[in-house]
ModelCIF file with pLDDT and N, C-alpha, C, O atoms, coordinates in Angstrom:
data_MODEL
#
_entry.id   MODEL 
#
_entity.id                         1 
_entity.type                       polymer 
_entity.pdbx_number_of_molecules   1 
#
_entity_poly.entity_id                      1 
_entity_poly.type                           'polypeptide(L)' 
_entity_poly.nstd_linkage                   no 
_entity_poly.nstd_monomer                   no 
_entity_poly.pdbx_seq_one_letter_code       
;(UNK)(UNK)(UNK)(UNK)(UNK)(UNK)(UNK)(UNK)(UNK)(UNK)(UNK)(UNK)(UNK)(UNK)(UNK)(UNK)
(UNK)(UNK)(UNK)(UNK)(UNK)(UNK)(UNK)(UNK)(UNK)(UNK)(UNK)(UNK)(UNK)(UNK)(UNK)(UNK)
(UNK)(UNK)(UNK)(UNK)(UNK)(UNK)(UNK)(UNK)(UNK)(UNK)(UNK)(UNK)(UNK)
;
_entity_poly.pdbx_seq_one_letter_code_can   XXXXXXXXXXXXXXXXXXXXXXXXXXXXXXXXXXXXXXXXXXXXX 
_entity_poly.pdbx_strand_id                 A 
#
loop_
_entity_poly_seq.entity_id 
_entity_poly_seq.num 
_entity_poly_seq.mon_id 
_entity_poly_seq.hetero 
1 1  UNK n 
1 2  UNK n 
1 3  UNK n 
1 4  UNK n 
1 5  UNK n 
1 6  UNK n 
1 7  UNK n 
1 8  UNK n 
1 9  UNK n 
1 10 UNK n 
1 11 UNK n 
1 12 UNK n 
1 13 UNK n 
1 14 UNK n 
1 15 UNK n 
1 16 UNK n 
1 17 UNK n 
1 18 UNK n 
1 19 UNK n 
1 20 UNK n 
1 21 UNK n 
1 22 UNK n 
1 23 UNK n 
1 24 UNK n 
1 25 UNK n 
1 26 UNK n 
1 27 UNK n 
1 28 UNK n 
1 29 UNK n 
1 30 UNK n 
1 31 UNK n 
1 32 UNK n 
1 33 UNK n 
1 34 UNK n 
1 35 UNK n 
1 36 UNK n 
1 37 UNK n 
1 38 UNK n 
1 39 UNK n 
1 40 UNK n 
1 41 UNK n 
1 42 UNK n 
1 43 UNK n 
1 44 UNK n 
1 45 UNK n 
#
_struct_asym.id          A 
_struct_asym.entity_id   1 
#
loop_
_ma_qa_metric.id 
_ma_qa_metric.mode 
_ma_qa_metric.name 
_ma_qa_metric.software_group_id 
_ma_qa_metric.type 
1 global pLDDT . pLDDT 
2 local  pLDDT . pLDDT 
#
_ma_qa_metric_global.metric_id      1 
_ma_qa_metric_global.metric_value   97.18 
_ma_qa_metric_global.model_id       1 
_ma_qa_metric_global.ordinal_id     1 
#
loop_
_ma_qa_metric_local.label_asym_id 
_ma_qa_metric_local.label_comp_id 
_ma_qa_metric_local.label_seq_id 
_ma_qa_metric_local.metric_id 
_ma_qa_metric_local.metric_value 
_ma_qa_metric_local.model_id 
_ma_qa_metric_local.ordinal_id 
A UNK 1  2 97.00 1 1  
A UNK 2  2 98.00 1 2  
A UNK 3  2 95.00 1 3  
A UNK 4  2 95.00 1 4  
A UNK 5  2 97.00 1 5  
A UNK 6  2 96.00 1 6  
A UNK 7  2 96.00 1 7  
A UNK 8  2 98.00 1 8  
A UNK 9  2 97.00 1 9  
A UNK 10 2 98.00 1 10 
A UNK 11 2 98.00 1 11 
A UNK 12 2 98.00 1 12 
A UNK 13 2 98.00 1 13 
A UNK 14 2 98.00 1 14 
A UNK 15 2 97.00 1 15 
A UNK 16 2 97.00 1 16 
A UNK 17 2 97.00 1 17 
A UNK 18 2 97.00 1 18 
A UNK 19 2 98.00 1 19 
A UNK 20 2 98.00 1 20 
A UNK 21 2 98.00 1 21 
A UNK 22 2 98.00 1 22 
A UNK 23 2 98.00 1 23 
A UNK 24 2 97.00 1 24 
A UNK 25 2 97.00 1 25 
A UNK 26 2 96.00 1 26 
A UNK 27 2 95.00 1 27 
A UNK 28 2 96.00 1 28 
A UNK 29 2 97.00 1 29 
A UNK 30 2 96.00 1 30 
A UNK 31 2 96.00 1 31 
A UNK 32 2 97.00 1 32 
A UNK 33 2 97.00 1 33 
A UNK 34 2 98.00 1 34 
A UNK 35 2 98.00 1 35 
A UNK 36 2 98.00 1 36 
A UNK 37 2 98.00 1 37 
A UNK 38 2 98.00 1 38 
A UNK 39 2 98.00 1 39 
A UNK 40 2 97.00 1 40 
A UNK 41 2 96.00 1 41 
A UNK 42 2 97.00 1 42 
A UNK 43 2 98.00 1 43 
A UNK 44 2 98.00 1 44 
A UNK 45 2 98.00 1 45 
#
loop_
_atom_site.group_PDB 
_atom_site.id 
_atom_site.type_symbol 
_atom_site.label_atom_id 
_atom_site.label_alt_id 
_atom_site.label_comp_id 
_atom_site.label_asym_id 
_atom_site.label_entity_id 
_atom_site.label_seq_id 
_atom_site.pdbx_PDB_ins_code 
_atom_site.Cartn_x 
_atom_site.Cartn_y 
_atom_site.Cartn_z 
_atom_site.occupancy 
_atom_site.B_iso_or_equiv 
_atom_site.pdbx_formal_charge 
_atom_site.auth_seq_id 
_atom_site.auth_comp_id 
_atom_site.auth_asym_id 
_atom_site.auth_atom_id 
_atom_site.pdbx_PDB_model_num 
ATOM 1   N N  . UNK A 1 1  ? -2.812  -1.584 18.647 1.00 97.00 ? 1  UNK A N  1 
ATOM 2   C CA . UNK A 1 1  ? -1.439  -1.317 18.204 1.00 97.00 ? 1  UNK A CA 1 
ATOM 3   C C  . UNK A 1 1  ? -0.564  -0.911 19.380 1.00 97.00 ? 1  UNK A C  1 
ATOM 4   O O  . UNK A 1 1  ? 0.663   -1.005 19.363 1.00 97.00 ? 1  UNK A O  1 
ATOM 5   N N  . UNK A 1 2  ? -1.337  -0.418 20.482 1.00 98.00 ? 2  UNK A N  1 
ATOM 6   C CA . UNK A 1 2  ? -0.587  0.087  21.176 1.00 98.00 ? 2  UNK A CA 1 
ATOM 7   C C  . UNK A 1 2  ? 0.035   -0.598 22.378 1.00 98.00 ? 2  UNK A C  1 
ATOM 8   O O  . UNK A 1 2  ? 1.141   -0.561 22.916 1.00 98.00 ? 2  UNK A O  1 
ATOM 9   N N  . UNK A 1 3  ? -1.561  -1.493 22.672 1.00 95.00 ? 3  UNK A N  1 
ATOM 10  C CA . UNK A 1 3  ? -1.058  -3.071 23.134 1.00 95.00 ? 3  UNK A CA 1 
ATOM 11  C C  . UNK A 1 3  ? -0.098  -3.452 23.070 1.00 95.00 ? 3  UNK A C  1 
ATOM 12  O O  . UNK A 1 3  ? 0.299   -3.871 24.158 1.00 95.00 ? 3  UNK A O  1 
ATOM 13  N N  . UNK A 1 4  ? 0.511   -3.537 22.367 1.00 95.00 ? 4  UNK A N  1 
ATOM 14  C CA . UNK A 1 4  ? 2.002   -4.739 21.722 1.00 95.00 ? 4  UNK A CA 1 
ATOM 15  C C  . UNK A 1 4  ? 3.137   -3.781 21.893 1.00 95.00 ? 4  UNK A C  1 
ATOM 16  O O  . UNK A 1 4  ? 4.212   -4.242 21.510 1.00 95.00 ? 4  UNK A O  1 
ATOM 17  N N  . UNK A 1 5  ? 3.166   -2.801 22.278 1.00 97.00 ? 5  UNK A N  1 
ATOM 18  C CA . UNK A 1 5  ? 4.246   -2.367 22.395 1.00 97.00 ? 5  UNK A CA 1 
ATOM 19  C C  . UNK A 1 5  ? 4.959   -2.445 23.919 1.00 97.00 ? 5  UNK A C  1 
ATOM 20  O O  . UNK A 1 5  ? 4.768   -1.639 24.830 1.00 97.00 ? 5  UNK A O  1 
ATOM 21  N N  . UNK A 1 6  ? 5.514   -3.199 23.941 1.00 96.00 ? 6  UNK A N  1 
ATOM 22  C CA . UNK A 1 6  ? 6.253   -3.209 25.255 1.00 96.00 ? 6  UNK A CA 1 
ATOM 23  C C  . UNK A 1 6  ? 6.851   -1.691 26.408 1.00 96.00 ? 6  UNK A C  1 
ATOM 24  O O  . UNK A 1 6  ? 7.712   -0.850 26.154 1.00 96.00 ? 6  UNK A O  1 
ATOM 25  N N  . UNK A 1 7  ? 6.170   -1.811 27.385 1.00 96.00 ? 7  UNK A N  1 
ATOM 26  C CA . UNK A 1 7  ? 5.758   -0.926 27.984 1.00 96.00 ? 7  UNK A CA 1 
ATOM 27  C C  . UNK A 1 7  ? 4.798   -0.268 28.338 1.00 96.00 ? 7  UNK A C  1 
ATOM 28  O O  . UNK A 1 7  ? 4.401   0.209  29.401 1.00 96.00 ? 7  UNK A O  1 
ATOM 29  N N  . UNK A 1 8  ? 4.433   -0.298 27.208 1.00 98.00 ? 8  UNK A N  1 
ATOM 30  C CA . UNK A 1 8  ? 2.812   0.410  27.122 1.00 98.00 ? 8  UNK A CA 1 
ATOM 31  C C  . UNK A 1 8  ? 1.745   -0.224 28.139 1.00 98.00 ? 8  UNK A C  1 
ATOM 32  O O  . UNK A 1 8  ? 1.422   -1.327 27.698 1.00 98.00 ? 8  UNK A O  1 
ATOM 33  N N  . UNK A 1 9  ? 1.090   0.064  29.321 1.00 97.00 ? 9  UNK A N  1 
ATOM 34  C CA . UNK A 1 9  ? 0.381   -0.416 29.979 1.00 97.00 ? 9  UNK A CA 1 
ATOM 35  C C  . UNK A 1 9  ? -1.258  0.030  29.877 1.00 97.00 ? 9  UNK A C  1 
ATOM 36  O O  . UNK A 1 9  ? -1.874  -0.455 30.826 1.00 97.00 ? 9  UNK A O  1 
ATOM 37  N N  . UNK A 1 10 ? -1.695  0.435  29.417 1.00 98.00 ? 10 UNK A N  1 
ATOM 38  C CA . UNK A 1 10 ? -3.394  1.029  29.030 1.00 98.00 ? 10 UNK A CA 1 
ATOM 39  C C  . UNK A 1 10 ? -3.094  2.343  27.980 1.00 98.00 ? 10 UNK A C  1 
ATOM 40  O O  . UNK A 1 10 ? -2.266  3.252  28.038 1.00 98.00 ? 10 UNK A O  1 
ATOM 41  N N  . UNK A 1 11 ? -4.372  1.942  26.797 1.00 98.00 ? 11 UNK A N  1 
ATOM 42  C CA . UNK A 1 11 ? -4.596  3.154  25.783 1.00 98.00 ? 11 UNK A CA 1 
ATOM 43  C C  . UNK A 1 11 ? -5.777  3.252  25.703 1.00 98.00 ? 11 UNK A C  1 
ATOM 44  O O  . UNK A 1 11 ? -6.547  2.292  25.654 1.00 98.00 ? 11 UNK A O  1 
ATOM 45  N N  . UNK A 1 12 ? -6.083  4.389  25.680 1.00 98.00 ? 12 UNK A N  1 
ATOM 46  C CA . UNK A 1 12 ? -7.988  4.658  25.176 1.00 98.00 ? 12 UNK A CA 1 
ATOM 47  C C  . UNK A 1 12 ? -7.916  5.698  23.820 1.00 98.00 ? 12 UNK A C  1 
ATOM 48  O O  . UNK A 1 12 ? -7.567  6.867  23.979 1.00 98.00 ? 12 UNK A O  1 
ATOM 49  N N  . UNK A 1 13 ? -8.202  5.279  22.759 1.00 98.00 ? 13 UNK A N  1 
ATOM 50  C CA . UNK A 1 13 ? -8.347  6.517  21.835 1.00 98.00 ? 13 UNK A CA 1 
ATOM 51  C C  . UNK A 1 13 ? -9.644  6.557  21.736 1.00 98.00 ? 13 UNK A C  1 
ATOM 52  O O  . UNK A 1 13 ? -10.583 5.775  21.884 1.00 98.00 ? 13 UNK A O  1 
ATOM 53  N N  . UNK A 1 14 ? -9.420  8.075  21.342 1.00 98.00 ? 14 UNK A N  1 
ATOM 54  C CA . UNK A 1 14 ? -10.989 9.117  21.909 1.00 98.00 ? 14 UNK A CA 1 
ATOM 55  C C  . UNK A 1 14 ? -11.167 9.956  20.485 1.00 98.00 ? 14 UNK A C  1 
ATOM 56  O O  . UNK A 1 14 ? -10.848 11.131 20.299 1.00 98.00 ? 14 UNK A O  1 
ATOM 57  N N  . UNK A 1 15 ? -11.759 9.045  19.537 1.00 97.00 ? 15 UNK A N  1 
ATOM 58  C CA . UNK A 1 15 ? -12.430 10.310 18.514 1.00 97.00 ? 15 UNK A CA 1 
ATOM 59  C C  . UNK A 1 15 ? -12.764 11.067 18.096 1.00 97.00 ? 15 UNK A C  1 
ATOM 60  O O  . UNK A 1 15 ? -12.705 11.488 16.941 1.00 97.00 ? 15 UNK A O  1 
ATOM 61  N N  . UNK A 1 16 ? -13.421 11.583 19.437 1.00 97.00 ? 16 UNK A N  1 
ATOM 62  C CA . UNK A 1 16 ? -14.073 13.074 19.353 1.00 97.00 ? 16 UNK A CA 1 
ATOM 63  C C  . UNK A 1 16 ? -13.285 13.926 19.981 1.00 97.00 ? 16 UNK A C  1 
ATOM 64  O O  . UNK A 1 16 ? -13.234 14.985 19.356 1.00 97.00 ? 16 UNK A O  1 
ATOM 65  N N  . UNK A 1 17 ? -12.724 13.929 20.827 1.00 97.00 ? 17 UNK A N  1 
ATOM 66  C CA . UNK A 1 17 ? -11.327 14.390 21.325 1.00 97.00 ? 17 UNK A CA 1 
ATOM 67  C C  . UNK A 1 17 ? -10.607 14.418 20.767 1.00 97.00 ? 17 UNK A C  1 
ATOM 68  O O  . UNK A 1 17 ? -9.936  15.344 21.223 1.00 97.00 ? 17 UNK A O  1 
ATOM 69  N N  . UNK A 1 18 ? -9.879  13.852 19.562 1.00 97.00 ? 18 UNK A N  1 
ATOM 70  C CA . UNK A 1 18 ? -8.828  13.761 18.469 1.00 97.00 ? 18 UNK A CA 1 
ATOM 71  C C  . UNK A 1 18 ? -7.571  13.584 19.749 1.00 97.00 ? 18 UNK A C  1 
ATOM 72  O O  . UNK A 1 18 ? -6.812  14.496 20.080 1.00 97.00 ? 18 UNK A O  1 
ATOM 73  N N  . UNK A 1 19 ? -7.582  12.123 20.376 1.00 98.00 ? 19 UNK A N  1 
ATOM 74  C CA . UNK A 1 19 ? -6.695  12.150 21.201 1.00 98.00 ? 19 UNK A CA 1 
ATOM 75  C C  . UNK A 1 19 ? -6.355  10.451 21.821 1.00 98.00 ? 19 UNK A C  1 
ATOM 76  O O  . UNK A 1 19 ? -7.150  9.513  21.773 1.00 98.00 ? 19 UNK A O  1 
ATOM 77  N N  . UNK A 1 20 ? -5.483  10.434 22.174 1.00 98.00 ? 20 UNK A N  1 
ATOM 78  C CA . UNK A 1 20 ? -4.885  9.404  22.811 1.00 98.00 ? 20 UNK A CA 1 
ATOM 79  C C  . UNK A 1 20 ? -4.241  9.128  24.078 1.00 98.00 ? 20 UNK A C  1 
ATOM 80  O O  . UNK A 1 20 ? -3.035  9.324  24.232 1.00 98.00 ? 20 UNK A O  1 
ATOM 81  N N  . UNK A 1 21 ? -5.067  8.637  25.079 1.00 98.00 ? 21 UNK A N  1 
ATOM 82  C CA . UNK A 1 21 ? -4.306  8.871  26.171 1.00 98.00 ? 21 UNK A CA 1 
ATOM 83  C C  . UNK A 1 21 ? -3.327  7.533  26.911 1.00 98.00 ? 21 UNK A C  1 
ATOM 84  O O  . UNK A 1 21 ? -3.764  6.426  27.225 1.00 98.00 ? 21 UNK A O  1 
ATOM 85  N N  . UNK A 1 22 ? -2.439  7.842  27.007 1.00 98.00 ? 22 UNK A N  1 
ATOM 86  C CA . UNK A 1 22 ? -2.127  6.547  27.644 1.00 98.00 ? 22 UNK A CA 1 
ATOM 87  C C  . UNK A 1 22 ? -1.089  6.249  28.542 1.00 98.00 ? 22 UNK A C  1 
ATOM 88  O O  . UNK A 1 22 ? -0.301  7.178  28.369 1.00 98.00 ? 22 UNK A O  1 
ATOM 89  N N  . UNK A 1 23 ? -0.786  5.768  29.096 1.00 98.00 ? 23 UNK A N  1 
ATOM 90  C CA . UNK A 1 23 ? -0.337  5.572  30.385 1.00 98.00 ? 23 UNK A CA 1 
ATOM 91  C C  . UNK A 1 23 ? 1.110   4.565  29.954 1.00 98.00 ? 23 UNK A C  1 
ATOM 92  O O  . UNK A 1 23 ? 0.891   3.568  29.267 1.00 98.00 ? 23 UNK A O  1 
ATOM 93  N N  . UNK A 1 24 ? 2.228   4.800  30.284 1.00 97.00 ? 24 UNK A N  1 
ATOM 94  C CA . UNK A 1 24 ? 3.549   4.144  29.962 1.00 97.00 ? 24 UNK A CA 1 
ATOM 95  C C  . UNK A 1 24 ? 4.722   3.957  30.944 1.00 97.00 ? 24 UNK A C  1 
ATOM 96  O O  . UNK A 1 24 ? 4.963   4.844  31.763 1.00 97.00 ? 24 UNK A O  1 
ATOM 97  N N  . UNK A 1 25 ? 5.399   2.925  30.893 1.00 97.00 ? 25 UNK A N  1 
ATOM 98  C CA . UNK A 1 25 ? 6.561   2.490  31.351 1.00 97.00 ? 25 UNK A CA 1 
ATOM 99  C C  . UNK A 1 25 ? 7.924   3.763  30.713 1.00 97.00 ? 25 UNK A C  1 
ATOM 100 O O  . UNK A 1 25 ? 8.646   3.480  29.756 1.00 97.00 ? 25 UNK A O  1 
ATOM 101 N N  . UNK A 1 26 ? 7.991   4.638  31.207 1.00 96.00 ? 26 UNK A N  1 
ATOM 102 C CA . UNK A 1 26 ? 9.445   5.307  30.622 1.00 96.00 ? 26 UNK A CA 1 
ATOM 103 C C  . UNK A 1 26 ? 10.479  4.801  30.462 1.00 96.00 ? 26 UNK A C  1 
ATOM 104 O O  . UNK A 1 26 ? 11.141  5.139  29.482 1.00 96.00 ? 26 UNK A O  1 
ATOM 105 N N  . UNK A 1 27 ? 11.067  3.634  31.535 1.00 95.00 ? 27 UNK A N  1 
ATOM 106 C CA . UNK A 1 27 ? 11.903  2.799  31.598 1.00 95.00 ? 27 UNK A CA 1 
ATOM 107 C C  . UNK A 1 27 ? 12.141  2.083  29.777 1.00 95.00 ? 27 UNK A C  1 
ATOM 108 O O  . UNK A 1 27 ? 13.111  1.749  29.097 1.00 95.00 ? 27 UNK A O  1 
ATOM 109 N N  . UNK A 1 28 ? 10.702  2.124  29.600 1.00 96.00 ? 28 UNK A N  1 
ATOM 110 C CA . UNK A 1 28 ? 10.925  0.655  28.494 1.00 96.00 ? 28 UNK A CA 1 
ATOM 111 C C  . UNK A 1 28 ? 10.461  1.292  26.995 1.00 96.00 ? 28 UNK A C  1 
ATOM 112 O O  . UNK A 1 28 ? 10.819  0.716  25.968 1.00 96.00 ? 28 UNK A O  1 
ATOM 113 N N  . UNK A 1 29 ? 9.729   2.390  26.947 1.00 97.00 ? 29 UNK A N  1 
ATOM 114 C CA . UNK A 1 29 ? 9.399   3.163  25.736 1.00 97.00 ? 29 UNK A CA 1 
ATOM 115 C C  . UNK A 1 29 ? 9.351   4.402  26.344 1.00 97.00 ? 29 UNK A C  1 
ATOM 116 O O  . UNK A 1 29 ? 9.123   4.679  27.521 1.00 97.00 ? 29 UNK A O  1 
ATOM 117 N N  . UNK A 1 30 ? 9.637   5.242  25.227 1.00 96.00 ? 30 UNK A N  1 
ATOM 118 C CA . UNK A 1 30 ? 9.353   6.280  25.023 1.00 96.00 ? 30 UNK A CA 1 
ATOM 119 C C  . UNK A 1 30 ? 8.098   6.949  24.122 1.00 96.00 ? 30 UNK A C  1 
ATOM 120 O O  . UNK A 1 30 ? 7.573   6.239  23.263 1.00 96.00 ? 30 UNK A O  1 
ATOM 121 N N  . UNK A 1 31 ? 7.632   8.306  24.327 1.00 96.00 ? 31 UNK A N  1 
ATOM 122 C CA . UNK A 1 31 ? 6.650   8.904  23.390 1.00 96.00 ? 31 UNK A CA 1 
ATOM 123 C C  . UNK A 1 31 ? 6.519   8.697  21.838 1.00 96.00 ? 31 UNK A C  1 
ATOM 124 O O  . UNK A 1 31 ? 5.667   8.170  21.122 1.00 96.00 ? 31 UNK A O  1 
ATOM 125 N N  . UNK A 1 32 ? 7.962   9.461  21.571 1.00 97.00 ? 32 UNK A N  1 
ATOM 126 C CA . UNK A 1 32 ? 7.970   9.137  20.324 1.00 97.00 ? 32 UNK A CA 1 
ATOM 127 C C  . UNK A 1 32 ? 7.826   7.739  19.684 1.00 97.00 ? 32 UNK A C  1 
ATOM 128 O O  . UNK A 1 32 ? 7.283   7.618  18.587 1.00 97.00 ? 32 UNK A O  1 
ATOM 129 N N  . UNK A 1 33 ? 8.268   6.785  20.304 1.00 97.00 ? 33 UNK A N  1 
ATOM 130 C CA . UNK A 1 33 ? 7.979   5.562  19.459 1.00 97.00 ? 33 UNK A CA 1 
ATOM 131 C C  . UNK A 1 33 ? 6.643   5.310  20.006 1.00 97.00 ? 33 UNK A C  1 
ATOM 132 O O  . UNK A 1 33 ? 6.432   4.278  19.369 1.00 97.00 ? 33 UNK A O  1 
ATOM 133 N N  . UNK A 1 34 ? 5.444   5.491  20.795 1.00 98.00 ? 34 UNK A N  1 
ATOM 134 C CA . UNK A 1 34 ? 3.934   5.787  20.754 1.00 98.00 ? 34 UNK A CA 1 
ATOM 135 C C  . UNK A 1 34 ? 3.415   6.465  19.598 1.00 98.00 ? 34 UNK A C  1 
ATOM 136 O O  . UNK A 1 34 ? 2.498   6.248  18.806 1.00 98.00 ? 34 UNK A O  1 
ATOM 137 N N  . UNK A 1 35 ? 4.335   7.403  19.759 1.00 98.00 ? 35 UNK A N  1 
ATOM 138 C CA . UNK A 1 35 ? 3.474   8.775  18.025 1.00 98.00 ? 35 UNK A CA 1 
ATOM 139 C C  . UNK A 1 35 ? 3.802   7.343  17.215 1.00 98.00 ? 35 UNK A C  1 
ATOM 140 O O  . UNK A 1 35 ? 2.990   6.471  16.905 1.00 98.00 ? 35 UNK A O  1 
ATOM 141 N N  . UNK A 1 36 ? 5.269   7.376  16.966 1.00 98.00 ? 36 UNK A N  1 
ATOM 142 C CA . UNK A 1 36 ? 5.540   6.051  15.147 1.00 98.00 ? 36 UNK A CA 1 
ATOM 143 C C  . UNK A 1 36 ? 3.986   5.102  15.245 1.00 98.00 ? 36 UNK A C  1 
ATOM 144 O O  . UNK A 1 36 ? 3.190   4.865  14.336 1.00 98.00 ? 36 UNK A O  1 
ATOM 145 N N  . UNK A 1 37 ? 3.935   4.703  16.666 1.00 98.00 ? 37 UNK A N  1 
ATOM 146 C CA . UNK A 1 37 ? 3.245   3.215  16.576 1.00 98.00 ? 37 UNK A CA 1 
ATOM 147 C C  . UNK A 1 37 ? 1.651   3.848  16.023 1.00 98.00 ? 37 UNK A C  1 
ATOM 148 O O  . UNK A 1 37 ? 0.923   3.369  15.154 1.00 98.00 ? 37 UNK A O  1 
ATOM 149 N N  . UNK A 1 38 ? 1.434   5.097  16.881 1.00 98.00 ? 38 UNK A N  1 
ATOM 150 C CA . UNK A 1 38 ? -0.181  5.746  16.369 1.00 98.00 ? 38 UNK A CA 1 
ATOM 151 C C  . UNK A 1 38 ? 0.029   5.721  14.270 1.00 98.00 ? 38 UNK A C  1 
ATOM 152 O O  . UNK A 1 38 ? -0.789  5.206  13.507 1.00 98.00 ? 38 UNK A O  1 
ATOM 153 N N  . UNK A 1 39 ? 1.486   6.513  13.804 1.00 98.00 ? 39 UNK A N  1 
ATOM 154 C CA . UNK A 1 39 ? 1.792   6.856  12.465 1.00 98.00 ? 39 UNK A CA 1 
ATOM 155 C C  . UNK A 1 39 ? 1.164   5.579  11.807 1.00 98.00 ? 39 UNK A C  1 
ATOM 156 O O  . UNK A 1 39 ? 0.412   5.532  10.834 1.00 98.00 ? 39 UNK A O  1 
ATOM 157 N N  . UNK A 1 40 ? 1.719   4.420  12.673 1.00 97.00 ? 40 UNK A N  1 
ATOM 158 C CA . UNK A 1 40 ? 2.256   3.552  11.149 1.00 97.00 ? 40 UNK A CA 1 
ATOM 159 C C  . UNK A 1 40 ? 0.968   2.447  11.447 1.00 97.00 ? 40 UNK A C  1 
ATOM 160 O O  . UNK A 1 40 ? 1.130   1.277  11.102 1.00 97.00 ? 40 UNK A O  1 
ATOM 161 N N  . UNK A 1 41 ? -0.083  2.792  11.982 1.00 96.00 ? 41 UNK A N  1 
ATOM 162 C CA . UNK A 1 41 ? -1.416  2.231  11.991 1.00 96.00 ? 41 UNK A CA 1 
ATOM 163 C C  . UNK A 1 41 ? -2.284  3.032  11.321 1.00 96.00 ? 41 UNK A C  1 
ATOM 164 O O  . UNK A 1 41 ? -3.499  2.910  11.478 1.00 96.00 ? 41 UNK A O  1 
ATOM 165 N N  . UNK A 1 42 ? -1.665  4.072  10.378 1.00 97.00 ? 42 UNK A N  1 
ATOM 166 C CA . UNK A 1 42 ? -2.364  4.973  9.761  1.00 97.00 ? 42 UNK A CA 1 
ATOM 167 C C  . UNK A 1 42 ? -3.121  6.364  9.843  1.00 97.00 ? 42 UNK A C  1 
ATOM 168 O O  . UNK A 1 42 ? -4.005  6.841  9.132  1.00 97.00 ? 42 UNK A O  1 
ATOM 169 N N  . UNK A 1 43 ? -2.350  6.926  11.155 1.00 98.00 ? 43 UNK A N  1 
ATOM 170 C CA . UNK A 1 43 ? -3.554  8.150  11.452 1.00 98.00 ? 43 UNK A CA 1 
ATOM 171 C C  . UNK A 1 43 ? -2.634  8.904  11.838 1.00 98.00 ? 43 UNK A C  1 
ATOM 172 O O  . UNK A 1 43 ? -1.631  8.274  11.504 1.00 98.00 ? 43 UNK A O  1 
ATOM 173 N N  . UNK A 1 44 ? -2.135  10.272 12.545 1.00 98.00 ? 44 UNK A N  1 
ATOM 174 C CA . UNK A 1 44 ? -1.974  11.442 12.079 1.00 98.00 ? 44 UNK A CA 1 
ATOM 175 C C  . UNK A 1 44 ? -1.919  11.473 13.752 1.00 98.00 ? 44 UNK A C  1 
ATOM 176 O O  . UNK A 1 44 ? -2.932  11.495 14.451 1.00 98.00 ? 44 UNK A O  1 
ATOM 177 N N  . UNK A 1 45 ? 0.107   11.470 14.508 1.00 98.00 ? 45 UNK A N  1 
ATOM 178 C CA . UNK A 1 45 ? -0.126  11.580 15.229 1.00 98.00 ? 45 UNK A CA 1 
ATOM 179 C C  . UNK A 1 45 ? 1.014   12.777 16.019 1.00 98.00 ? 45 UNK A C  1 
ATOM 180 O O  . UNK A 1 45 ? 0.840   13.114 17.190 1.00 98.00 ? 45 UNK A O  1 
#
């Protein structure tokens, strides 16, 4: 999900960590639309 978002250049989500790390273009996205994109794939972000 996080793939496709323009800007976004590498994500690893970590299960046991309850976490997401990932690495971004500021220029082209922002955080918050990362949290929506984690939201609206269903999980609690």
């Amino acid at each position: 999900t996080l793939g496709d978002l323009d800007g976004v250049i590498s994500a690893k989500a970590d299960r046991s960590a309850e976490a997401t790390s990932v690495t971004y273009d500021p220029a082209r996205v922002d955080v918050q639309a990362i949290v929506e994109a984690i939201r609206s794939a269903g999980y609690e972000a």
